[in-house]
C-alpha atoms as a PDB file:
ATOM      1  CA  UNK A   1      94.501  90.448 109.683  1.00  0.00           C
ATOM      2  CA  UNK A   2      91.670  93.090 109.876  1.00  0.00           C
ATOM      3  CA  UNK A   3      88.492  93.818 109.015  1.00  0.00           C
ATOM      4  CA  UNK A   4      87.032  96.358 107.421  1.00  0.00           C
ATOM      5  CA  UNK A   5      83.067  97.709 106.142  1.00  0.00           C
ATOM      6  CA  UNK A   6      83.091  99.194 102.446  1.00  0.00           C
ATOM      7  CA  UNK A   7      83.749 102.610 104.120  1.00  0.00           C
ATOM      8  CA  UNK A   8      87.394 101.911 105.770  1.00  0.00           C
ATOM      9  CA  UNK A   9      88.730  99.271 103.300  1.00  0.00           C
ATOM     10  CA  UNK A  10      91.243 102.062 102.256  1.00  0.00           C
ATOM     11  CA  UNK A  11      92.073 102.085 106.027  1.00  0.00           C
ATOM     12  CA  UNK A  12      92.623  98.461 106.617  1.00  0.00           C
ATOM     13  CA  UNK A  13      94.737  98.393 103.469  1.00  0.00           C
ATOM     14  CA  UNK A  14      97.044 101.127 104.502  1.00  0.00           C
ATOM     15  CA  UNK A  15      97.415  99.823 108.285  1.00  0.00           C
ATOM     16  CA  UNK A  16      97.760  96.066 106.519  1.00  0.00           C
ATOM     17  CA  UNK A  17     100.944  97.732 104.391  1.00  0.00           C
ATOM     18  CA  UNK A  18     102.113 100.132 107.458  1.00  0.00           C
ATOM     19  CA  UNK A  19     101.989  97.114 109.822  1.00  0.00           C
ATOM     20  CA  UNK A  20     103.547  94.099 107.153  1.00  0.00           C
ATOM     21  CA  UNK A  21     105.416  95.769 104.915  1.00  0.00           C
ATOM     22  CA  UNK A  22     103.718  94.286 101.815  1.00  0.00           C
ATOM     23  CA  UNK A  23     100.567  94.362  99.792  1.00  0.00           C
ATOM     24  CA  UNK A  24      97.678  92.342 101.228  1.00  0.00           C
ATOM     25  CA  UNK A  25      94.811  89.819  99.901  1.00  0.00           C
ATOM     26  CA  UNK A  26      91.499  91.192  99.790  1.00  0.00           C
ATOM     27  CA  UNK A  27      88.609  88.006 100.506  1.00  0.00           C
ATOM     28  CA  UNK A  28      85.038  89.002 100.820  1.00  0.00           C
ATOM     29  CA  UNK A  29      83.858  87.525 104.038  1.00  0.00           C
ATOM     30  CA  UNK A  30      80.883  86.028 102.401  1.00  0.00           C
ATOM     31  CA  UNK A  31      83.242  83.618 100.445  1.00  0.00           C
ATOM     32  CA  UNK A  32      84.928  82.022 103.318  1.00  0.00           C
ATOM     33  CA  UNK A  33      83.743  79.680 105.037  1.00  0.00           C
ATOM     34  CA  UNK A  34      84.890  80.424 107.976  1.00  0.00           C
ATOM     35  CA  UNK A  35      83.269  84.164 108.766  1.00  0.00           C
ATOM     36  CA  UNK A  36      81.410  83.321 111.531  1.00  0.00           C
ATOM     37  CA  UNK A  37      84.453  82.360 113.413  1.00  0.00           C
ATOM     38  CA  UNK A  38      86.082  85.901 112.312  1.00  0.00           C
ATOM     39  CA  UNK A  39      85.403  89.620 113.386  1.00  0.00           C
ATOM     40  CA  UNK A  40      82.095  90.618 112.487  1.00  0.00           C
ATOM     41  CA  UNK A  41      82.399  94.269 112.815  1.00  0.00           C
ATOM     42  CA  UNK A  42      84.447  96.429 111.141  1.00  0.00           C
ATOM     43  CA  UNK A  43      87.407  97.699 113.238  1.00  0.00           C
ATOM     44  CA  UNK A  44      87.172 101.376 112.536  1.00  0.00           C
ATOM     45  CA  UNK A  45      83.599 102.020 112.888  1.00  0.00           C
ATOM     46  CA  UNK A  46      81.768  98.866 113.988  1.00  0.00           C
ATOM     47  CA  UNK A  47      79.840  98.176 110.913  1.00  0.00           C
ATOM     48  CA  UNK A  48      78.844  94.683 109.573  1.00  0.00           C
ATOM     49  CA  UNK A  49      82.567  93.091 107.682  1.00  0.00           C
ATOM     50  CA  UNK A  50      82.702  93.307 104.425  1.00  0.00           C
ATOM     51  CA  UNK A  51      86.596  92.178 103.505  1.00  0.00           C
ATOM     52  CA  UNK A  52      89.166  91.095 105.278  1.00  0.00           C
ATOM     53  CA  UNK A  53      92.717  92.412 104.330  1.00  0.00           C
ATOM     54  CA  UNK A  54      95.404  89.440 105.570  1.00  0.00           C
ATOM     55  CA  UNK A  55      98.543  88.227 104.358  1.00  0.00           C
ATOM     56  CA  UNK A  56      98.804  86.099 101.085  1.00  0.00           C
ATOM     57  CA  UNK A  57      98.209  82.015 101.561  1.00  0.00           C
ATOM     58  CA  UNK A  58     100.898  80.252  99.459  1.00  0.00           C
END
């Protein structure tokens, strides 16, 4: 999983495919309900989370 601001979601993406191997779900962090228990800077800059890039729920 990582986190990203608006700036470095391109970032997280590529790292999320470089690291996996396959495309990645996108989640705002202000829809889950569970964002305070997350990151809550971005990991490239430090900025306030916008997404976070992790692997598909089935």
């Amino acid at each position: 999983m990582f986190t990203a601001c608006e700036e470095h979601i391109d970032m997280a993406i590529d790292e999320f495919i470089f690291t996996y191997e396959e495309p990645p779900e996108l989640r705002l962090i202000e829809e889950l309900s569970v964002a305070d228990d997350l990151h809550s800077k971005c990991q490239f800059c430090g900025a306030p989370t916008k997404y976070i890039v992790t692997k598909e729920v089935e």
